[in-house]
N, C-alpha and C. Protein backbone atom coordinates (compact mmCIF):
# COMPACT_ATOMS: atom_id res chain seq x y z
N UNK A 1 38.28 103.81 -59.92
CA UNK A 1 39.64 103.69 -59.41
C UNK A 1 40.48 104.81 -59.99
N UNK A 2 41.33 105.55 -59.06
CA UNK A 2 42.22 106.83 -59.80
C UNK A 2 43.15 106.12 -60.33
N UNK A 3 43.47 106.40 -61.72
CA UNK A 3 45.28 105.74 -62.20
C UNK A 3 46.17 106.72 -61.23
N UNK A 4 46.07 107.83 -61.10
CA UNK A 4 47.44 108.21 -60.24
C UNK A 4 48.04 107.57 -59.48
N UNK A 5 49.32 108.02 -59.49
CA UNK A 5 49.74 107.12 -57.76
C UNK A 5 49.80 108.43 -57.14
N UNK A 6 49.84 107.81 -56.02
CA UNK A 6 49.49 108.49 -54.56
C UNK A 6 50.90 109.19 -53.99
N UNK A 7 51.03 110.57 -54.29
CA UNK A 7 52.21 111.15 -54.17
C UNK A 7 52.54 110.92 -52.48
N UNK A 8 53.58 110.20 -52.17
CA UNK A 8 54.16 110.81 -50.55
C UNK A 8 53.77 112.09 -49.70
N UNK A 9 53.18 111.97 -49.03
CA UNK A 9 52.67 113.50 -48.01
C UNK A 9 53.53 114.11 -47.51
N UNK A 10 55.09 113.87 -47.85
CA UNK A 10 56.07 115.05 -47.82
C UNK A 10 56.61 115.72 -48.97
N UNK A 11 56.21 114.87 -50.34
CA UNK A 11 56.58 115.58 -51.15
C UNK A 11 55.14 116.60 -51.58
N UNK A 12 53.97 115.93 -51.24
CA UNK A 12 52.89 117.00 -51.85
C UNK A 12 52.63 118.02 -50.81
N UNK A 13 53.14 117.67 -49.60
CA UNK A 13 53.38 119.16 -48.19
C UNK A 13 54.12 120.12 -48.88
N UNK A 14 55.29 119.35 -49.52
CA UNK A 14 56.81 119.92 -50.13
C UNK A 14 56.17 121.30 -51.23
N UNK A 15 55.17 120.60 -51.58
CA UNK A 15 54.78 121.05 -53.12
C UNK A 15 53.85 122.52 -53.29
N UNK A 16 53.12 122.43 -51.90
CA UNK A 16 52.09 123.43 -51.48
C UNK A 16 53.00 124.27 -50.30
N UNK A 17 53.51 123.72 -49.46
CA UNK A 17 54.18 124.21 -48.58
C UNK A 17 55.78 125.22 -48.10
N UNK A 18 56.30 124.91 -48.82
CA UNK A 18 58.30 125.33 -49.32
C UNK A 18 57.85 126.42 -50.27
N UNK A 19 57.81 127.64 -49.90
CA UNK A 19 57.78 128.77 -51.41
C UNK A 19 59.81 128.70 -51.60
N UNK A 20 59.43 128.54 -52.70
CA UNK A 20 61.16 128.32 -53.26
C UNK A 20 61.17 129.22 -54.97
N UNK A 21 62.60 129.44 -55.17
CA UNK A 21 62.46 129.30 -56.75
C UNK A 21 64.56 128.70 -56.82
N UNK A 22 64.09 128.55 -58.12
CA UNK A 22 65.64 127.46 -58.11
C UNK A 22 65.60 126.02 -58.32
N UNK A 23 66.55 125.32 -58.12
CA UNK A 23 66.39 123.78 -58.58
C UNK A 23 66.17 123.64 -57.58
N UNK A 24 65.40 122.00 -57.63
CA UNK A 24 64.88 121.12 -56.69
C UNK A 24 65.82 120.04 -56.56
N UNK A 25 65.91 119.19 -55.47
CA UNK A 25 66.74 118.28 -55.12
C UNK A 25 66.89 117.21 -55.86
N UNK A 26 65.99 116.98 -56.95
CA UNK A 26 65.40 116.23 -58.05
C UNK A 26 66.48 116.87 -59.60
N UNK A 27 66.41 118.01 -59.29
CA UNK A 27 67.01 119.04 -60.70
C UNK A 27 66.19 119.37 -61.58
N UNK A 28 64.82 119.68 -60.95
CA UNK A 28 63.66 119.81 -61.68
C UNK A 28 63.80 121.45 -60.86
N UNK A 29 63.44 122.54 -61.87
CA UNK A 29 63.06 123.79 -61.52
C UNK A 29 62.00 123.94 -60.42
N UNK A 30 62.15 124.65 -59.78
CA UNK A 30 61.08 124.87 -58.86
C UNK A 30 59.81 126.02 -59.15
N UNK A 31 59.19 125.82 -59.20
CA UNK A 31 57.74 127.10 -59.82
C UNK A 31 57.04 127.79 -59.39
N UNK A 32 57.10 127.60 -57.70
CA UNK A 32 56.54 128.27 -56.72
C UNK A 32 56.55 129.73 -56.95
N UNK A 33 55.87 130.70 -56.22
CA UNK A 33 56.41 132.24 -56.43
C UNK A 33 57.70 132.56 -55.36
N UNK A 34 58.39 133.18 -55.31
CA UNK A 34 59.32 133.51 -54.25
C UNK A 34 58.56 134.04 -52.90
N UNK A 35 59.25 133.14 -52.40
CA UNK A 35 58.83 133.20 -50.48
C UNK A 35 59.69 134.02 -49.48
N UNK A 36 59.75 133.37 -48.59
CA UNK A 36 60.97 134.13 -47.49
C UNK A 36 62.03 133.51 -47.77
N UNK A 37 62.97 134.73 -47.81
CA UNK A 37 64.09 134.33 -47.97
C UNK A 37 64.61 133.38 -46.95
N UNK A 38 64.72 133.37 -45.81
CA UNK A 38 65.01 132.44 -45.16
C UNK A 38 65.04 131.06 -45.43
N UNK A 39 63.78 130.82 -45.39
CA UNK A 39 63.02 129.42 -45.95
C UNK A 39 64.08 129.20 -47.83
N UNK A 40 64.18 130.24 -48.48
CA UNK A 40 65.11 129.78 -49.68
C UNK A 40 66.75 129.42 -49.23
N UNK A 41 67.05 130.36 -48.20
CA UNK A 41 68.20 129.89 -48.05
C UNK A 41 68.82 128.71 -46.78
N UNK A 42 67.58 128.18 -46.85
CA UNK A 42 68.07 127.45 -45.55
C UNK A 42 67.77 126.01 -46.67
N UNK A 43 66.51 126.02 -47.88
CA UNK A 43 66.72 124.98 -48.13
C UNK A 43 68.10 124.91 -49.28
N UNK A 44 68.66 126.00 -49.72
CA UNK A 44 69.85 126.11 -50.79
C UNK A 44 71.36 124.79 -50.03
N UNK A 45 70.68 125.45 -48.46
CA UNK A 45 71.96 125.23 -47.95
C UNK A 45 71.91 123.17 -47.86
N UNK A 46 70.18 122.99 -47.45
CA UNK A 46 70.16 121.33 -47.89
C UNK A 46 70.35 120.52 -49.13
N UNK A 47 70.03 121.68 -49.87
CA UNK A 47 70.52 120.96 -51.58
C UNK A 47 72.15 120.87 -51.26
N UNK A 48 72.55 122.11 -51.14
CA UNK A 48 74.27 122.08 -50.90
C UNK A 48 74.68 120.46 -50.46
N UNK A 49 74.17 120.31 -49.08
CA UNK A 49 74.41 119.23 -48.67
C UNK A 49 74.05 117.85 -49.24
N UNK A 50 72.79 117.72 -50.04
CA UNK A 50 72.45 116.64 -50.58
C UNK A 50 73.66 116.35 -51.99
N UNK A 51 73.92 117.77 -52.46
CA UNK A 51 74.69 117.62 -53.44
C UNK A 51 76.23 117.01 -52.86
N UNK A 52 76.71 117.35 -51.94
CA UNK A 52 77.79 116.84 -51.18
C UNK A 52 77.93 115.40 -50.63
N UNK A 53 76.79 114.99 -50.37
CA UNK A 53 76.48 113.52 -50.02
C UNK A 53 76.30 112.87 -51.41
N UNK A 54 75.79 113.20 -52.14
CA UNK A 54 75.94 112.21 -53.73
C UNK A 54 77.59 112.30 -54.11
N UNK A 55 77.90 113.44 -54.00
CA UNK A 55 79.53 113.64 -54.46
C UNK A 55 80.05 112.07 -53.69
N UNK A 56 79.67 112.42 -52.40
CA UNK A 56 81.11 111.03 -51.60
C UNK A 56 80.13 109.59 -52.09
N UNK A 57 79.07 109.61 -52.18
CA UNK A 57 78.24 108.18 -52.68
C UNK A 57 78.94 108.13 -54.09
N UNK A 58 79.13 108.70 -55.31
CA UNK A 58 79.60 108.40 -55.80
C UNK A 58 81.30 107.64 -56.18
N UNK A 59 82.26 108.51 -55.64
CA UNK A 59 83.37 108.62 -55.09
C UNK A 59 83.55 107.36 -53.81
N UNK A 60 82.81 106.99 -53.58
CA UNK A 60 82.83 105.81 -52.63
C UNK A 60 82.32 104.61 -53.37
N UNK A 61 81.22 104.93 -54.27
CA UNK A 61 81.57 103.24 -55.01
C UNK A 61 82.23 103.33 -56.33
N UNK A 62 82.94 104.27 -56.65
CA UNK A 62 84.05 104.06 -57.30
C UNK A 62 85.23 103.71 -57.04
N UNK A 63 85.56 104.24 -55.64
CA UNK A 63 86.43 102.81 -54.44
C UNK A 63 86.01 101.61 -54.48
N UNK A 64 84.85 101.44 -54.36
CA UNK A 64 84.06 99.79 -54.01
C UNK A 64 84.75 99.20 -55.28
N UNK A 65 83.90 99.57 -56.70
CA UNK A 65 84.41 98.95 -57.79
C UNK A 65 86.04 98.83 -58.43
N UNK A 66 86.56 99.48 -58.01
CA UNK A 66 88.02 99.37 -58.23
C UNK A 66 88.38 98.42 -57.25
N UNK A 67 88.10 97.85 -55.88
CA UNK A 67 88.19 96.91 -55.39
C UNK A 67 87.41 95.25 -55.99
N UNK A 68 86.38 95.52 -56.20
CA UNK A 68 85.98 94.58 -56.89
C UNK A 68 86.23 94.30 -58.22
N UNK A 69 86.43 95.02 -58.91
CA UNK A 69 87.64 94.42 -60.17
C UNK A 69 88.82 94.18 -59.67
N UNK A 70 89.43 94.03 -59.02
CA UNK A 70 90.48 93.27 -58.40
C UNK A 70 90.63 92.30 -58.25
N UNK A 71 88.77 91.73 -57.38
CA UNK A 71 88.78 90.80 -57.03
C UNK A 71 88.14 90.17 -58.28
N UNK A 72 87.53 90.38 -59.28
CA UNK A 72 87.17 90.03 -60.22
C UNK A 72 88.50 89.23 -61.08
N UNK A 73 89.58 89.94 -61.13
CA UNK A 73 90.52 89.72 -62.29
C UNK A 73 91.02 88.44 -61.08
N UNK A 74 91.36 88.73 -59.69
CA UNK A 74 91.51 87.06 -58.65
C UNK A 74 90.66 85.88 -59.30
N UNK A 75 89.54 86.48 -58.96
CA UNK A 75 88.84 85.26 -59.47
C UNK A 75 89.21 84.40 -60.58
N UNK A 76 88.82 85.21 -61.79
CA UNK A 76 89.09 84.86 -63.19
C UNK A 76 90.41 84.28 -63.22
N UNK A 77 91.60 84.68 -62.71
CA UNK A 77 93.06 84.50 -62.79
C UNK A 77 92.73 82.56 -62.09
N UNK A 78 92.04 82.74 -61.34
CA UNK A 78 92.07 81.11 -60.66
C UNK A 78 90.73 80.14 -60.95
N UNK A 79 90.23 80.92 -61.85
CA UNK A 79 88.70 80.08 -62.06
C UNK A 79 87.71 80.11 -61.44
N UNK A 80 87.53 80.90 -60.62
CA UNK A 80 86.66 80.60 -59.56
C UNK A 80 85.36 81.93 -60.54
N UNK A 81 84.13 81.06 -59.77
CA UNK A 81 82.93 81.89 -60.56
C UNK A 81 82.81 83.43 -60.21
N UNK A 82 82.15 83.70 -61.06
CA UNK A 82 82.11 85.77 -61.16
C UNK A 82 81.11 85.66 -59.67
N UNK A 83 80.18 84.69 -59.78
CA UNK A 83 79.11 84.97 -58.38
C UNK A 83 79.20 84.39 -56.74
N UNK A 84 79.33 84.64 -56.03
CA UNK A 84 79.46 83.88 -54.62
C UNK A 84 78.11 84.04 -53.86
N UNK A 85 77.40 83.63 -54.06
CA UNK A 85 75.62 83.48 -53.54
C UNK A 85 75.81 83.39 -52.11
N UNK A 86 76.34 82.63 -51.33
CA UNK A 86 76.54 82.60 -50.07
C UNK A 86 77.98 83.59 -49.01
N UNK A 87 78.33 84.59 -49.61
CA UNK A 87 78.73 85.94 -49.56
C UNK A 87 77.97 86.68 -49.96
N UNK A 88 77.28 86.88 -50.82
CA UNK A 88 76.17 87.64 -51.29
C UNK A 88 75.26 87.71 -49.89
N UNK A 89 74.63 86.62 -49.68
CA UNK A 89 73.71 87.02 -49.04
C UNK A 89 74.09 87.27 -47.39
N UNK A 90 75.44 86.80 -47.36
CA UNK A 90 75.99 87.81 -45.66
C UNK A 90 75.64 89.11 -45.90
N UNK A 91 76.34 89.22 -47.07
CA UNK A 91 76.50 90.86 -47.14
C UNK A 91 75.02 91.78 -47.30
N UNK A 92 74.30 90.77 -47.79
CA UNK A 92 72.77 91.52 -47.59
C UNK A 92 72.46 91.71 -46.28
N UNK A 93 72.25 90.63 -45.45
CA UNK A 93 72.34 90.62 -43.95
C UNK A 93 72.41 91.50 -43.14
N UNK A 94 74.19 91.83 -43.51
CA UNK A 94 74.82 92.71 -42.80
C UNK A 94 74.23 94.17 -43.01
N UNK A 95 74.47 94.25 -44.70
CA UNK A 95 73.65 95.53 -45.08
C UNK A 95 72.16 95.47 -44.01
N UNK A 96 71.60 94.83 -44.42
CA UNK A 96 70.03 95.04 -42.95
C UNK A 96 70.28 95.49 -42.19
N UNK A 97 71.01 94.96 -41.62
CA UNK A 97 71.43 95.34 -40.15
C UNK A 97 71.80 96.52 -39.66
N UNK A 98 72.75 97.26 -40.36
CA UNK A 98 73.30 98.37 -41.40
C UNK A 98 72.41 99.53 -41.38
N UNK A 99 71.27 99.12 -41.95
CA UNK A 99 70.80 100.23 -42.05
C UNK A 99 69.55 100.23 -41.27
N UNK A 100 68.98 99.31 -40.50
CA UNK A 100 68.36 99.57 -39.48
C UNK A 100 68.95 100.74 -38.08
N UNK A 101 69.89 99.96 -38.24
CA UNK A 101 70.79 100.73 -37.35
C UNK A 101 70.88 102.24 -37.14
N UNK A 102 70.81 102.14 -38.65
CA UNK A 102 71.33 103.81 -39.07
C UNK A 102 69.38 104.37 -39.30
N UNK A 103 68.36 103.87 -39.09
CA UNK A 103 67.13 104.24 -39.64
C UNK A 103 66.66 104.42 -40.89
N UNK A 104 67.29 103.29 -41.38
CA UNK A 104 66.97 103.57 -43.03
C UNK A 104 66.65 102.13 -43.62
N UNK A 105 65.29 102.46 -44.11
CA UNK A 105 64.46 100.88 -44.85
C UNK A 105 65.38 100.25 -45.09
N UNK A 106 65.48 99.07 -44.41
CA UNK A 106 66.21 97.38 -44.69
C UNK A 106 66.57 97.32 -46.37
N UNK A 107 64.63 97.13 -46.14
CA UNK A 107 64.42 97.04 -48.31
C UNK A 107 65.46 97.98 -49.68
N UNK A 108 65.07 99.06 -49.00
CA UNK A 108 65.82 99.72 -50.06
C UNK A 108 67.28 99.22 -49.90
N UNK A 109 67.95 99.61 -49.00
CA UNK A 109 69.32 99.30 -48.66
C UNK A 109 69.76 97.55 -49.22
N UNK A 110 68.71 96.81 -49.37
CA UNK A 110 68.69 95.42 -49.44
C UNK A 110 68.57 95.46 -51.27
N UNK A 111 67.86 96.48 -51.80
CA UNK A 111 67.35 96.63 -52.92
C UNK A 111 68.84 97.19 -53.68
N UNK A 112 69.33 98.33 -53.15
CA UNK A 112 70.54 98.84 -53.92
C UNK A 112 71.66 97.94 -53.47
N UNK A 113 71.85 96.92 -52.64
CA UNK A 113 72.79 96.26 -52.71
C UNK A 113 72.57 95.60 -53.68
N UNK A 114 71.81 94.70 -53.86
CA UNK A 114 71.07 93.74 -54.51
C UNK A 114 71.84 94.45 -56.99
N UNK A 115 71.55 95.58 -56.33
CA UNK A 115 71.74 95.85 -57.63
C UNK A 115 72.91 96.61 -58.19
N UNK A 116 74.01 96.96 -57.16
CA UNK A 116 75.47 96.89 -57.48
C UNK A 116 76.19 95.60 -57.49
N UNK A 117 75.59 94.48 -56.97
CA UNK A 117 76.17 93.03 -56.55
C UNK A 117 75.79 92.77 -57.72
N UNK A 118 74.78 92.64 -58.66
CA UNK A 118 73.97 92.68 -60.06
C UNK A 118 75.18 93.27 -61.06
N UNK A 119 75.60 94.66 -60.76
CA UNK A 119 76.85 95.02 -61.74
C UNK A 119 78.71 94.81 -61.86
N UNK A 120 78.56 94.42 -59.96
CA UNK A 120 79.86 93.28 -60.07
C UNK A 120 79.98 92.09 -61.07
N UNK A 121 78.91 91.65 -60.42
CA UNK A 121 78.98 90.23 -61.56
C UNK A 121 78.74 90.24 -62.89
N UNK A 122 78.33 91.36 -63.47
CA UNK A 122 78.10 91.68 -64.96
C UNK A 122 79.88 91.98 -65.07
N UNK A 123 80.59 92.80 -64.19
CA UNK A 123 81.88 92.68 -64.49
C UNK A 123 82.78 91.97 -64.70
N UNK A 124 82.83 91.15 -62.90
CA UNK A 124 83.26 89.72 -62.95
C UNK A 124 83.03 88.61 -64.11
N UNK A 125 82.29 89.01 -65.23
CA UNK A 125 81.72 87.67 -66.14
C UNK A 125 82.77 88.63 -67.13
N UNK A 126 82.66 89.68 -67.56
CA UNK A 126 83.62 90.66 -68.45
C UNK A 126 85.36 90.42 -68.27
N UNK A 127 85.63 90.10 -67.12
CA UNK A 127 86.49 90.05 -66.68
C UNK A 127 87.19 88.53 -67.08
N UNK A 128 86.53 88.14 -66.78
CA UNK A 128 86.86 86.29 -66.88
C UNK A 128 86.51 86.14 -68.68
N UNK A 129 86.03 86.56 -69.26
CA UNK A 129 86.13 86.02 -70.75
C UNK A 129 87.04 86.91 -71.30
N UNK A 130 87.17 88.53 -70.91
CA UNK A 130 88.30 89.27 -71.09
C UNK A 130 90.29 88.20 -70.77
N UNK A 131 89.72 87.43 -69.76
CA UNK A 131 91.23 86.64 -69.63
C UNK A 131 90.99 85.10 -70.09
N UNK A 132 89.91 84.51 -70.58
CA UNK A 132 89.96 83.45 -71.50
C UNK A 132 90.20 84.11 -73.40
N UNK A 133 89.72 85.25 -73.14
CA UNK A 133 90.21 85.69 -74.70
C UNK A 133 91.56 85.83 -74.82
N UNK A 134 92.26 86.24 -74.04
CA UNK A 134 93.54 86.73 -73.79
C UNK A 134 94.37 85.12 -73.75
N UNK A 135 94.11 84.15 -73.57
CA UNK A 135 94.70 82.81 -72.84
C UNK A 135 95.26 82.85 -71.89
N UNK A 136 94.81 83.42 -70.76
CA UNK A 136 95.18 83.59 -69.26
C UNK A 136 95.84 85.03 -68.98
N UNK A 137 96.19 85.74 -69.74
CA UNK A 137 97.47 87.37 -70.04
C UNK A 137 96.61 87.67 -69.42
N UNK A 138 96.81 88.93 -68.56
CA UNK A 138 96.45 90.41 -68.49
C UNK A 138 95.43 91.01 -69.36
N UNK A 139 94.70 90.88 -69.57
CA UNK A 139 94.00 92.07 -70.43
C UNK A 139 93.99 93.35 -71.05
């Protein structure tokens, strides 16, 4: 039995195939020898873009979470629990749906919800003993 795992056949195409030098989309150096320029600058210009799409993914759930501590400090302010299991799982749902739509694995999309909804409620619980320490105040 091989221990390896079985690299994706676009990243080991990626690997033999793309003559590059420069960072990789990863931020791992690239080692190849230098190729056509073309081929370097056409993929510079997809890093560009991948780097531009993490910029607003980030910047967008730092919107999310500033909304959800909001609703976190609601909660806590009225008692109500850090978790809502049956909102939770609309919102998984919807996420499916979401990203079928858009062509992108259910799972994963189901997986990273799954695990910002995981760091709400690590908040929401911060939040609510943050205003039982306090005796109901502001924090």
């Amino acid at each position: 039995m091989n221990d390896q795992p079985d690299l994706p056949a676009r990243s080991a195409e990626r690997a033999t195939s793309v003559p590059s030098t420069g960072e990789t989309d990863t931020g791992e150096t690239d080692t190849a020898t230098p190729g056509d320029a073309a081929v370097r600058a056409e993929l510079s210009r997809l890093r560009d873009s991948i780097d531009n799409i993490d910029a607003a993914v980030v910047h967008m759930l730092a919107e999310r979470f500033k909304c959800t501590q909001r609703v976190g400090r609601l909660k806590a302010d009225h008692k109500l629990p850090p978790a809502d299991p049956a909102r939770e799982a609309r919102q998984i749902a919807r996420l499916r749906e979401l990203a079928e739509s858009a062509k992108l694995d259910p799972g994963f999309a189901e997986k990273l919800l799954n695990f910002i909804i995981a760091e709400v409620i690590r908040h929401h619980e911060q939040i609510a003993d943050d205003v039982v320490a306090n005796g109901g105040g502001t924090p």
